[in-house]
PDB file of N, CA and C in Angstrom:
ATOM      1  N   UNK A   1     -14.973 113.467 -47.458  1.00  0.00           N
ATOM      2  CA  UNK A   1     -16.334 112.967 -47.624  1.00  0.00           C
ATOM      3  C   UNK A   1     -16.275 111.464 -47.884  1.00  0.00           C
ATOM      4  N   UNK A   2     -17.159 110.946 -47.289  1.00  0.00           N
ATOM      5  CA  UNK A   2     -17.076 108.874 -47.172  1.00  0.00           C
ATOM      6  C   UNK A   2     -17.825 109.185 -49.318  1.00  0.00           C
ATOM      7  N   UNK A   3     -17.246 107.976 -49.678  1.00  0.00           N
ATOM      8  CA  UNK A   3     -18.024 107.088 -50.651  1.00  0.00           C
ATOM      9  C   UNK A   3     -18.461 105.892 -50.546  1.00  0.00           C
ATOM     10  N   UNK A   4     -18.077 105.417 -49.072  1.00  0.00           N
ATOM     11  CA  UNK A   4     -18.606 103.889 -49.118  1.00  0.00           C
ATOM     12  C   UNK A   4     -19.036 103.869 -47.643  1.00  0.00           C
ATOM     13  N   UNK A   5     -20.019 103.618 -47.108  1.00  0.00           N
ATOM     14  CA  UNK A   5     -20.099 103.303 -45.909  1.00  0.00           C
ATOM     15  C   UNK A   5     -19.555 102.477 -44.822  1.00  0.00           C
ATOM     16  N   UNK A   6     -18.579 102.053 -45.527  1.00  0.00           N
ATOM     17  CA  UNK A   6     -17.572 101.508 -44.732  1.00  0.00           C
ATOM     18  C   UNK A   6     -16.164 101.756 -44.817  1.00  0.00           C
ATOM     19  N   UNK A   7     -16.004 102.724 -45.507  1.00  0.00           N
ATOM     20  CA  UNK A   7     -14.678 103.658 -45.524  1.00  0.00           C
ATOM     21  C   UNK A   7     -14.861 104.072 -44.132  1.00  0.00           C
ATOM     22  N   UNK A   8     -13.342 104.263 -43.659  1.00  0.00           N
ATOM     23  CA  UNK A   8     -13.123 104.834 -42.852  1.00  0.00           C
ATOM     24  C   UNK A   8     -13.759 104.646 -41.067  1.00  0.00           C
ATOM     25  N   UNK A   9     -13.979 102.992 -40.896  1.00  0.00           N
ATOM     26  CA  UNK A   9     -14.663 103.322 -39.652  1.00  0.00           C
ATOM     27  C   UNK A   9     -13.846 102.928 -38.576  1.00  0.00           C
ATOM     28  N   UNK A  10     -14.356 104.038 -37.805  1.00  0.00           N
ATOM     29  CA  UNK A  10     -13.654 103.804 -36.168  1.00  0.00           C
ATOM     30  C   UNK A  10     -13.131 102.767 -35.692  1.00  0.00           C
ATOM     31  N   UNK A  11     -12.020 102.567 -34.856  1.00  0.00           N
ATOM     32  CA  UNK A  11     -11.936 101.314 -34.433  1.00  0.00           C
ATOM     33  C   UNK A  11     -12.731 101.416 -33.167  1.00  0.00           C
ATOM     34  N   UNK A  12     -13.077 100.850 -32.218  1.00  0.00           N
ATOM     35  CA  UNK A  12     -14.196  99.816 -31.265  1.00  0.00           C
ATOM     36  C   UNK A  12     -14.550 101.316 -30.604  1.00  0.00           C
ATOM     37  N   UNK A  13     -14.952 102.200 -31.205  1.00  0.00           N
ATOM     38  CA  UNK A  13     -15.457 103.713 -30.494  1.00  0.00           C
ATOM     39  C   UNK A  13     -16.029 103.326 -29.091  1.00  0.00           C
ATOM     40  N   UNK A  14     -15.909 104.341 -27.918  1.00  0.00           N
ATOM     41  CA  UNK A  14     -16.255 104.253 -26.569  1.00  0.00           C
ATOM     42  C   UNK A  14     -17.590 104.956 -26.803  1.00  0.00           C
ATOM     43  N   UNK A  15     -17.651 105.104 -27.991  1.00  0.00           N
ATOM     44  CA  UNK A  15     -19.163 106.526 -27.952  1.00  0.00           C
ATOM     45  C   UNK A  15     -19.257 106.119 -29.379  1.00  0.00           C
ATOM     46  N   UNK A  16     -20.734 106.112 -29.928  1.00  0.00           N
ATOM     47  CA  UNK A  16     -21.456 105.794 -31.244  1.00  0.00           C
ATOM     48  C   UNK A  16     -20.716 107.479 -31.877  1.00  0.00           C
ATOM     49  N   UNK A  17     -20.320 106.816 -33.183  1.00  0.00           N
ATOM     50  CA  UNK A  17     -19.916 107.427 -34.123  1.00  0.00           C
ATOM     51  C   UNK A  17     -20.976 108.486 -35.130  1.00  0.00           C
ATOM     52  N   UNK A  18     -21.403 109.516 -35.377  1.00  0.00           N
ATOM     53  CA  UNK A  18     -22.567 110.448 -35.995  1.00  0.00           C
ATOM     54  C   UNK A  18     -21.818 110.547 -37.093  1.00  0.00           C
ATOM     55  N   UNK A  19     -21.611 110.583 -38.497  1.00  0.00           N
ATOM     56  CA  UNK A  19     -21.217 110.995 -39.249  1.00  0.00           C
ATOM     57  C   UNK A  19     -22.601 111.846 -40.592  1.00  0.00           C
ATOM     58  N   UNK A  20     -22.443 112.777 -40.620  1.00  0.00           N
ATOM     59  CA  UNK A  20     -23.555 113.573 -41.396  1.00  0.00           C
ATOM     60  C   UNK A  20     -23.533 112.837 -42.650  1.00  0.00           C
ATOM     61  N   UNK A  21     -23.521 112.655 -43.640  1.00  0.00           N
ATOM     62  CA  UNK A  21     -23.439 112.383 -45.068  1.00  0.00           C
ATOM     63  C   UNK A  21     -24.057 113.283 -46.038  1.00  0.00           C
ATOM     64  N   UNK A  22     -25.819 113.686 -45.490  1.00  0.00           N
ATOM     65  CA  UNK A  22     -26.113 114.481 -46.275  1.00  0.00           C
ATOM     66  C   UNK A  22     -27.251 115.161 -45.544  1.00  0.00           C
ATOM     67  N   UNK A  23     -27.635 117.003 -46.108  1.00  0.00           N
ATOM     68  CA  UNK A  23     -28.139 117.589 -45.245  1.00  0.00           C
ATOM     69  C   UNK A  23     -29.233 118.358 -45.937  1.00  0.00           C
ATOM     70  N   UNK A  24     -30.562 118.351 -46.263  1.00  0.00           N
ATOM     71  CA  UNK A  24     -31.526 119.501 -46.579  1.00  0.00           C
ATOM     72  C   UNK A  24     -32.431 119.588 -46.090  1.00  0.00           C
ATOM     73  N   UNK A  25     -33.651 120.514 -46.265  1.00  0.00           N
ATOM     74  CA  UNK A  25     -34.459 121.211 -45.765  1.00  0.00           C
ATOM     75  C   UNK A  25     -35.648 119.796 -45.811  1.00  0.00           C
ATOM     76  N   UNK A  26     -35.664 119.401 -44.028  1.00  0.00           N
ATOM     77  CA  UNK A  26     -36.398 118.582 -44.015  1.00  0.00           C
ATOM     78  C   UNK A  26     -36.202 116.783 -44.286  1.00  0.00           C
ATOM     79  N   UNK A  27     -34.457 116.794 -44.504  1.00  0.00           N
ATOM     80  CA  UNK A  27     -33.972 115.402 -44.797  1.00  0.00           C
ATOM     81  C   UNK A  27     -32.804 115.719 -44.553  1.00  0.00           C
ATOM     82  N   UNK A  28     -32.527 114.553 -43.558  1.00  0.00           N
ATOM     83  CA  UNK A  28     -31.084 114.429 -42.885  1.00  0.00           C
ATOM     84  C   UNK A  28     -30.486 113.223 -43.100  1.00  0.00           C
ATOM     85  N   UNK A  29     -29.301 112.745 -43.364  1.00  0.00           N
ATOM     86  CA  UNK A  29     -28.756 111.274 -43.750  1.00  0.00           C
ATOM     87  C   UNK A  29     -27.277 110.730 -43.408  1.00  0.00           C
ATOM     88  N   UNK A  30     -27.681 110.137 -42.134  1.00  0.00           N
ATOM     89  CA  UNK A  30     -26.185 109.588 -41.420  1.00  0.00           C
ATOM     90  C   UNK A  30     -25.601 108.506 -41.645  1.00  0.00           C
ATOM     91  N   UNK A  31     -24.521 108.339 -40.797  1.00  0.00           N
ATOM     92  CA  UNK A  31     -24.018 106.963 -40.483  1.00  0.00           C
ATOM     93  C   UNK A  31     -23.767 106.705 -38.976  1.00  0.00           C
ATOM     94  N   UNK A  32     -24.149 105.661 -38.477  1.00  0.00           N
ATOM     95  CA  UNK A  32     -23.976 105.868 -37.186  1.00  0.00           C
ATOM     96  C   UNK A  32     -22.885 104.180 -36.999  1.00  0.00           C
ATOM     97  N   UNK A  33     -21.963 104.599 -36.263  1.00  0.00           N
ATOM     98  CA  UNK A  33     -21.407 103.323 -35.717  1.00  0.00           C
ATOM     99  C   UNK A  33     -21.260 102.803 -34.504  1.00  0.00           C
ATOM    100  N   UNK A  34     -21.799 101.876 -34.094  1.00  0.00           N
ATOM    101  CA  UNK A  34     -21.783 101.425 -32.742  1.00  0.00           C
ATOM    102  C   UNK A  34     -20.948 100.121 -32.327  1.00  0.00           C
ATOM    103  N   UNK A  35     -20.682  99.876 -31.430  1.00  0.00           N
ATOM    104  CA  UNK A  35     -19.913  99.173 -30.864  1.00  0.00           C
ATOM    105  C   UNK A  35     -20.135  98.299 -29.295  1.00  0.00           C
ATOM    106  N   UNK A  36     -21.270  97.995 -28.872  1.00  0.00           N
ATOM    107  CA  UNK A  36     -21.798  97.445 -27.400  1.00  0.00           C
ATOM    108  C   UNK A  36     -22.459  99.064 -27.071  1.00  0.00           C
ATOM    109  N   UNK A  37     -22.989  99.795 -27.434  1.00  0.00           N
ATOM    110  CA  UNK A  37     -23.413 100.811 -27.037  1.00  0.00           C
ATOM    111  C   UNK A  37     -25.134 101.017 -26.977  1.00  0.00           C
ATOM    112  N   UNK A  38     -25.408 101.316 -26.015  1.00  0.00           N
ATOM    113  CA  UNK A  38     -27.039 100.900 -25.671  1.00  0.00           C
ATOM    114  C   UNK A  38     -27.810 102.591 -25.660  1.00  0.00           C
ATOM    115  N   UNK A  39     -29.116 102.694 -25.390  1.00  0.00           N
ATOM    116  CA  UNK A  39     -29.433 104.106 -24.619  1.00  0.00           C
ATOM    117  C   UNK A  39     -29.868 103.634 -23.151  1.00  0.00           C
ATOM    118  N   UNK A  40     -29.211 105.095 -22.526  1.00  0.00           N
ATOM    119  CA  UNK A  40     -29.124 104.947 -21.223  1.00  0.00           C
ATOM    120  C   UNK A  40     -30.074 104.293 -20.514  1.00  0.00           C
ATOM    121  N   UNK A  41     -30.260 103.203 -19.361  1.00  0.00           N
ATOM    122  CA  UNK A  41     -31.583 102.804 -18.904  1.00  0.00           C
ATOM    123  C   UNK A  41     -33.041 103.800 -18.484  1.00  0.00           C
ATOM    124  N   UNK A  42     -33.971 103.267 -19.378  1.00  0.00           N
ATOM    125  CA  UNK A  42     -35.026 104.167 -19.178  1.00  0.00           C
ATOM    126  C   UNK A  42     -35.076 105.601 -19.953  1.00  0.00           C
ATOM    127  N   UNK A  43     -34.085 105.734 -20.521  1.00  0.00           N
ATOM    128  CA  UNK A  43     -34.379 106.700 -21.648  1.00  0.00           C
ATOM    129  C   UNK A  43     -34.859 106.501 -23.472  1.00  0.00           C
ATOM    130  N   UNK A  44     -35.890 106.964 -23.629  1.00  0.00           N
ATOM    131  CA  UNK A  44     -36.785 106.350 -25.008  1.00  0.00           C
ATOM    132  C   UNK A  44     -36.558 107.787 -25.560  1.00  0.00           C
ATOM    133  N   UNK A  45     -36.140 107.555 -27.031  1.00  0.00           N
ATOM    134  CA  UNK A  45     -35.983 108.397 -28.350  1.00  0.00           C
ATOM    135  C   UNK A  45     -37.503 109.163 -28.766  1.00  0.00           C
ATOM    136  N   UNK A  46     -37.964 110.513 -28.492  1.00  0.00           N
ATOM    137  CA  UNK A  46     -39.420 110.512 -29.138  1.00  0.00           C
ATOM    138  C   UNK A  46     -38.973 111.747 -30.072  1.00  0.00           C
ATOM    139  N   UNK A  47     -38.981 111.763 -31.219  1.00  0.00           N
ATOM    140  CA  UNK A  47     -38.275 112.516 -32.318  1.00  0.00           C
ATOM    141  C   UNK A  47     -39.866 113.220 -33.102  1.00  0.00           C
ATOM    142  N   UNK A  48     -39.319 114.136 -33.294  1.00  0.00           N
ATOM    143  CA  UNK A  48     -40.408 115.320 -33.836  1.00  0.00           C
ATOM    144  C   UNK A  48     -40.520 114.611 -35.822  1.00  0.00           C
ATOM    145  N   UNK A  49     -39.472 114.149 -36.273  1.00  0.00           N
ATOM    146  CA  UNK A  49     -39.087 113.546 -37.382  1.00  0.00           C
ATOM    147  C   UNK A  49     -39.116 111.658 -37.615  1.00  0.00           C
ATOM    148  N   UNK A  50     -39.507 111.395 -38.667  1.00  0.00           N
ATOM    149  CA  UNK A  50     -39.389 109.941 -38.920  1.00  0.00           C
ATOM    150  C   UNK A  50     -37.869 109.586 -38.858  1.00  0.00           C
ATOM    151  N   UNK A  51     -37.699 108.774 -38.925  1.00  0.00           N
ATOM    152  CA  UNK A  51     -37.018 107.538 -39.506  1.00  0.00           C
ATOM    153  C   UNK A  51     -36.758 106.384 -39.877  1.00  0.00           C
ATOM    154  N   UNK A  52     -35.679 106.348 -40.908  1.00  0.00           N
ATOM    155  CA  UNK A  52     -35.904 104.861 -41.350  1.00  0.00           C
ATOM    156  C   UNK A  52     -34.382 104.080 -41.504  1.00  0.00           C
ATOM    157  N   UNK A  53     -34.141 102.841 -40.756  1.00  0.00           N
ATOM    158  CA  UNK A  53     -32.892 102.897 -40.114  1.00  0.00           C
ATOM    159  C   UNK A  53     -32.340 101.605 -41.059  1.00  0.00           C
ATOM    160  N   UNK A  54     -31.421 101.323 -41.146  1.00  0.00           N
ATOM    161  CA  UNK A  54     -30.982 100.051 -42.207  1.00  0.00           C
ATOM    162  C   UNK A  54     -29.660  99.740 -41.551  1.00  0.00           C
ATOM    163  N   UNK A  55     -29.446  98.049 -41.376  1.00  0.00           N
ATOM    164  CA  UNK A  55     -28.129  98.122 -40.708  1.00  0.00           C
ATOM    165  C   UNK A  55     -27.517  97.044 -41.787  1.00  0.00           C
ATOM    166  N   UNK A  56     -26.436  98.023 -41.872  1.00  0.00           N
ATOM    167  CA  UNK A  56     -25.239  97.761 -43.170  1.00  0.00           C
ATOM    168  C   UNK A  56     -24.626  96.500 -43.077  1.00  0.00           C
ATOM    169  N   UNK A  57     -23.989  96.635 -41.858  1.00  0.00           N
ATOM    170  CA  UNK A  57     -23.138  95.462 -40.869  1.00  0.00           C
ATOM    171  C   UNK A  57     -23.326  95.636 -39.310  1.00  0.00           C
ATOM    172  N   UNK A  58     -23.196  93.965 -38.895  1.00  0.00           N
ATOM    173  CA  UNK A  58     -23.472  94.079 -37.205  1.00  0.00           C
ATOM    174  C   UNK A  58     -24.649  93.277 -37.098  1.00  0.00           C
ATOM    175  N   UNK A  59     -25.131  93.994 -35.685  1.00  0.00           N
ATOM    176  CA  UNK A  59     -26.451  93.357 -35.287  1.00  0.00           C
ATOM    177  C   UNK A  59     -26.469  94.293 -34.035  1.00  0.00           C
ATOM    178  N   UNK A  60     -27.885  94.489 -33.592  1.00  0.00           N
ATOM    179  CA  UNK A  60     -28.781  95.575 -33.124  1.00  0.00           C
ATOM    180  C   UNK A  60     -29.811  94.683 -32.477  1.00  0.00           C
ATOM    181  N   UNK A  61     -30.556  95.419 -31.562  1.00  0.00           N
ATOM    182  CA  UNK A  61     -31.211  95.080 -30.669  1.00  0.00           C
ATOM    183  C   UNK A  61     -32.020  96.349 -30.576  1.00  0.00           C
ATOM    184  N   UNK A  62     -33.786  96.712 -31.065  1.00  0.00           N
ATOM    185  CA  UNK A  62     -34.355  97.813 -31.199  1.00  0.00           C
ATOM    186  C   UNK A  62     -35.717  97.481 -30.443  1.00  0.00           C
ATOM    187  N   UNK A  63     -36.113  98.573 -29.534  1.00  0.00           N
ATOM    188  CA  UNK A  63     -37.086  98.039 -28.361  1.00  0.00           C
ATOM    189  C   UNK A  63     -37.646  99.242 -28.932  1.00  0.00           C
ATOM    190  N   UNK A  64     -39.421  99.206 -28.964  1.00  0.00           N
ATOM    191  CA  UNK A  64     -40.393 100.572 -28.940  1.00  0.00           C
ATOM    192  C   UNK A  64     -41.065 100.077 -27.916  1.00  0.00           C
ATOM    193  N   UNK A  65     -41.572 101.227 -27.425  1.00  0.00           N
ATOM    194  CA  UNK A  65     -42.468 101.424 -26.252  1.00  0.00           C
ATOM    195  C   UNK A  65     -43.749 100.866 -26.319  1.00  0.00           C
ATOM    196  N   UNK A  66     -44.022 100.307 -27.494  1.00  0.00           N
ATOM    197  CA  UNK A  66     -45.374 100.022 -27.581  1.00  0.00           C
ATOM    198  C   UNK A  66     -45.525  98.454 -27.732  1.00  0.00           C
ATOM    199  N   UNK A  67     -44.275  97.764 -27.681  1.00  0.00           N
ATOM    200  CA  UNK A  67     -43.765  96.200 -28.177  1.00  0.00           C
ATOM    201  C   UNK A  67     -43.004  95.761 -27.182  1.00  0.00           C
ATOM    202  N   UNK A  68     -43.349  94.339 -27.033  1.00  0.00           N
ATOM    203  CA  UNK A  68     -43.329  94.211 -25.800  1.00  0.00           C
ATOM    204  C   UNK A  68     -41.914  93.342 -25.963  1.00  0.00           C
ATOM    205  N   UNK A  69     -41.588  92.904 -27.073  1.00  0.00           N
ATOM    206  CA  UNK A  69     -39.937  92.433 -27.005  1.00  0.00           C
ATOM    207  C   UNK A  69     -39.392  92.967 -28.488  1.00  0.00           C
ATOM    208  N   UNK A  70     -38.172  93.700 -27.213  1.00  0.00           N
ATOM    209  CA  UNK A  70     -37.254  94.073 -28.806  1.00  0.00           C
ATOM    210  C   UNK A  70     -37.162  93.769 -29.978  1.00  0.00           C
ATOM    211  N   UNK A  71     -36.683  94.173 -30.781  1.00  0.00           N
ATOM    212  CA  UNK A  71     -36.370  93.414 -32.706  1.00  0.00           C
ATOM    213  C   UNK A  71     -35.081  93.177 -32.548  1.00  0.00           C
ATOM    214  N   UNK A  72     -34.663  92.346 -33.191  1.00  0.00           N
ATOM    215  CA  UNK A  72     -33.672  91.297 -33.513  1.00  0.00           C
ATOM    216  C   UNK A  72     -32.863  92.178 -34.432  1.00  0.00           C
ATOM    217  N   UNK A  73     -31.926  92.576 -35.163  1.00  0.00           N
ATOM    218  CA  UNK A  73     -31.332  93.611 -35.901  1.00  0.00           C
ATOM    219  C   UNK A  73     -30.467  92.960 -36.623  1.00  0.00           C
ATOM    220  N   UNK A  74     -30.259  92.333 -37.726  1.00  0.00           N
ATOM    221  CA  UNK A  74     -29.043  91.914 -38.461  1.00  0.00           C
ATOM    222  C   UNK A  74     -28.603  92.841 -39.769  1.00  0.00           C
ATOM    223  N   UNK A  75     -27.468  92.532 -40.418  1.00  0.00           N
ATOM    224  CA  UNK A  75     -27.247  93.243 -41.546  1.00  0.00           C
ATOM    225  C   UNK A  75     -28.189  92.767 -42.658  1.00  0.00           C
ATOM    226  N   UNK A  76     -28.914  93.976 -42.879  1.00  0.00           N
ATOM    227  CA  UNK A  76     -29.938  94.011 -44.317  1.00  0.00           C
ATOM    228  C   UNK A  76     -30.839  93.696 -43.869  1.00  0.00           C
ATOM    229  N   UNK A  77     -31.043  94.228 -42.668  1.00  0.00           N
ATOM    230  CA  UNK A  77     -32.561  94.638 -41.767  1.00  0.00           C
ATOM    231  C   UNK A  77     -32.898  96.176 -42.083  1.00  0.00           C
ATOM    232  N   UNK A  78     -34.039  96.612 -42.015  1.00  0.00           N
ATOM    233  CA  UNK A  78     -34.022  97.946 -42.136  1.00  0.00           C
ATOM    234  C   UNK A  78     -35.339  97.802 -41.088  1.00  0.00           C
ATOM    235  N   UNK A  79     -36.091  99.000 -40.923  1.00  0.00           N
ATOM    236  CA  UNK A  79     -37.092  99.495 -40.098  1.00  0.00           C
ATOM    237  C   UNK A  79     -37.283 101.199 -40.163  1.00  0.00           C
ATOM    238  N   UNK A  80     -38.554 101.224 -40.402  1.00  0.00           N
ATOM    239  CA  UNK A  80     -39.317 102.871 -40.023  1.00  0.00           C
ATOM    240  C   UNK A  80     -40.247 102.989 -38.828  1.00  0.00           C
ATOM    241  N   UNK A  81     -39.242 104.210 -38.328  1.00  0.00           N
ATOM    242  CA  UNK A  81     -40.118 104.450 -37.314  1.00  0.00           C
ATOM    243  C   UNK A  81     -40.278 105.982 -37.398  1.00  0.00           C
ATOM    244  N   UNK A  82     -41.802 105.844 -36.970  1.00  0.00           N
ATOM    245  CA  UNK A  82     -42.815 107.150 -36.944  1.00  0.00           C
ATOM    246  C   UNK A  82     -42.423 108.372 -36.509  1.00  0.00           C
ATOM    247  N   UNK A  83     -42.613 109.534 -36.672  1.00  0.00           N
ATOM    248  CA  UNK A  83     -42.501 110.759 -35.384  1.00  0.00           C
ATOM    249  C   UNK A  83     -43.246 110.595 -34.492  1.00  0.00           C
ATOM    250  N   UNK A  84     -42.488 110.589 -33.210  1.00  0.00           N
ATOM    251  CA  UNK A  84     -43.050 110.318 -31.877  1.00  0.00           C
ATOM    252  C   UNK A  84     -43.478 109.105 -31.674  1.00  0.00           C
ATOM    253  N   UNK A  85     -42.672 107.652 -32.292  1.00  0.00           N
ATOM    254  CA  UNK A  85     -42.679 106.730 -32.009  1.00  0.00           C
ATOM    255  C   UNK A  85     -41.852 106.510 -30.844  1.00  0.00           C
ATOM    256  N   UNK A  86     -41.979 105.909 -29.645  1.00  0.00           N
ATOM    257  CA  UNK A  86     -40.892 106.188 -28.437  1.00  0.00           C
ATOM    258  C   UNK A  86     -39.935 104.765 -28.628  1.00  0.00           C
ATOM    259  N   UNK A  87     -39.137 105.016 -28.949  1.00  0.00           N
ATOM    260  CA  UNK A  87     -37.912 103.742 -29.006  1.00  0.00           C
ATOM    261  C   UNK A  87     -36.470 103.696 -28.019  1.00  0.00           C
ATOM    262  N   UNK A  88     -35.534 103.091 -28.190  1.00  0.00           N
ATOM    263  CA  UNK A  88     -34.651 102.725 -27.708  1.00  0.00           C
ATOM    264  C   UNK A  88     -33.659 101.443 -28.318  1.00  0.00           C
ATOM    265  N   UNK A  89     -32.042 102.383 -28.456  1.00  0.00           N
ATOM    266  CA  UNK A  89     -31.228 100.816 -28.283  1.00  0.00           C
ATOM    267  C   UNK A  89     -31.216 100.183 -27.042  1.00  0.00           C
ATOM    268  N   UNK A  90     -31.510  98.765 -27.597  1.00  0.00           N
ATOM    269  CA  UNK A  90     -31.238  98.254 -26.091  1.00  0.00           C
ATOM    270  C   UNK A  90     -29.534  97.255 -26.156  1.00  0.00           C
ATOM    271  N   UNK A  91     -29.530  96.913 -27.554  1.00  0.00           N
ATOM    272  CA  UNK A  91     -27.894  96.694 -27.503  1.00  0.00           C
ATOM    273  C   UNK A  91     -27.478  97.002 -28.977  1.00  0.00           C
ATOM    274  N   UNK A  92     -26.064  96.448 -29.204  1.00  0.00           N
ATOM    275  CA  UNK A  92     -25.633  96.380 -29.865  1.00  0.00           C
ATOM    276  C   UNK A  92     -24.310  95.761 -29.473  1.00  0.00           C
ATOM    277  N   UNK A  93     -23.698  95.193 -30.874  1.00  0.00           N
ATOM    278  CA  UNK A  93     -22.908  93.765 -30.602  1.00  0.00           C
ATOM    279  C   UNK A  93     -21.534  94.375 -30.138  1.00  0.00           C
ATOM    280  N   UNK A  94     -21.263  94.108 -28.902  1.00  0.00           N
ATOM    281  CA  UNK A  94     -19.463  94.523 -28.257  1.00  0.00           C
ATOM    282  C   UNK A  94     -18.544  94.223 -28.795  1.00  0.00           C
ATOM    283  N   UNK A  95     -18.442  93.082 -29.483  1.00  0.00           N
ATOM    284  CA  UNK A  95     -16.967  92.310 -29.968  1.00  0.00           C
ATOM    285  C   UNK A  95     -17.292  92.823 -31.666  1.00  0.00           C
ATOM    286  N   UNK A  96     -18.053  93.705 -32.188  1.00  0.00           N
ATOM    287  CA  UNK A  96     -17.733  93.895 -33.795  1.00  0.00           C
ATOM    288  C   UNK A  96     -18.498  95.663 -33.803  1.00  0.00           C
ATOM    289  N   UNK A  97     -18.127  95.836 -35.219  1.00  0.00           N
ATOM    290  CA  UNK A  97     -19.027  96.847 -35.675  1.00  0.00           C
ATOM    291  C   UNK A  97     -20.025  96.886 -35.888  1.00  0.00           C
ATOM    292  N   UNK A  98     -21.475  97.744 -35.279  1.00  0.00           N
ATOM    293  CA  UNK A  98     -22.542  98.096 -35.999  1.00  0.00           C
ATOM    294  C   UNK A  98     -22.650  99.168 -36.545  1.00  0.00           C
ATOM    295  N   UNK A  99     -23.053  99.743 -37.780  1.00  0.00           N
ATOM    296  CA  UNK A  99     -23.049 100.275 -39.085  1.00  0.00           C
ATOM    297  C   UNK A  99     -24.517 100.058 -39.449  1.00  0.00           C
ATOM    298  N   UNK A 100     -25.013 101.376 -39.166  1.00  0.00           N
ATOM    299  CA  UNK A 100     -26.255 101.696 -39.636  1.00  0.00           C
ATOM    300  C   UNK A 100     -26.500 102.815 -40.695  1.00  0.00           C
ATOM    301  N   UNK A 101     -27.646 102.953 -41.278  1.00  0.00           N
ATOM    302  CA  UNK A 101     -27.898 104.455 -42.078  1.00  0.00           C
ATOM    303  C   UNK A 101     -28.773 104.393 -41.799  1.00  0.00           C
ATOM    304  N   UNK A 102     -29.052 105.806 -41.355  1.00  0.00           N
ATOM    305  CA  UNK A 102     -30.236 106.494 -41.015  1.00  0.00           C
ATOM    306  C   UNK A 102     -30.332 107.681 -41.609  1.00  0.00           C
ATOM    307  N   UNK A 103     -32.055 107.355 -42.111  1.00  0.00           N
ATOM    308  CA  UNK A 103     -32.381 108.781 -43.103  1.00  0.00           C
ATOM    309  C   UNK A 103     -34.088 109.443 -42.052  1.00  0.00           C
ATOM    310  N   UNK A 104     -33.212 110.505 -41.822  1.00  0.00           N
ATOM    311  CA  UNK A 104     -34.452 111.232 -40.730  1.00  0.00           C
ATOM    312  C   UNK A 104     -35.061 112.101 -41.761  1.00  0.00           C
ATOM    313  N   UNK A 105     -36.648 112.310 -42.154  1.00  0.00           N
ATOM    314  CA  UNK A 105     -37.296 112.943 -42.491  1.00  0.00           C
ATOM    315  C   UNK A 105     -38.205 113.962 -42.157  1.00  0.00           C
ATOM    316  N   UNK A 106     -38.883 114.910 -42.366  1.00  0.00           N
ATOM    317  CA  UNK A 106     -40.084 115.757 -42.407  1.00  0.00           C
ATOM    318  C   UNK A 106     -41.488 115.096 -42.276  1.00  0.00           C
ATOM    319  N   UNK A 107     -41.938 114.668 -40.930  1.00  0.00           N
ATOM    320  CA  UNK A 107     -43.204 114.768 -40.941  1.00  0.00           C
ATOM    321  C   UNK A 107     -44.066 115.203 -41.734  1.00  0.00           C
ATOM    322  N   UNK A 108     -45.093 114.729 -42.189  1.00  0.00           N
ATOM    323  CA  UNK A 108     -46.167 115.743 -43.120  1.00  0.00           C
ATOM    324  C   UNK A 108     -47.494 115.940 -42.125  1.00  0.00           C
TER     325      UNK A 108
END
């Protein structure tokens, strides 16, 4: 089990890293690590659940469907997004680690 969010991370993963951290009824809480890793062109995230995303270390590049230029993403950025907000990575930085937490919630 991690105690630090930066224990233990991947070196330059070919594929974003999921790590669970914590799990209950209606609240989910990851770590995700990325590395130049985008979502596929033309595919947008529309999640039945919120979230609210915080990036540890790195830098990110976060596009919603409803905004017409991406967000800028640095470490000790955070952002919530809605259920059934339609989003997308559009980057993330190739030459380092990105290190996010994400805490997915229960709609009310």
């Amino acid at each position: 089990m991690l105690a630090n969010l930066l224990d233990q991370l991947p070196e330059m993963p070919d594929q974003e890293e999921f790590t669970e951290l914590l799990s209950r009824p209606g609240l989910r809480i990851e770590r995700i690590v990325s590395s130049g890793q985008a979502s596929p062109p033309d595919y947008w995230y529309d999640q039945a659940e919120g979230e609210w995303v915080y990036v540890v270390q790195g830098e990110a590049s976060l596009r919603f469907a409803d905004e017409e230029v991406p967000r800028q993403l640095h470490a000790g950025d955070f952002v919530e997004i809605a259920p059934h907000r339609r989003h997308r990575v559009e980057w993330t930085h190739p030459e380092q680690k990105t290190v996010w937490l994400a805490i997915h919630y229960a709609a009310n």
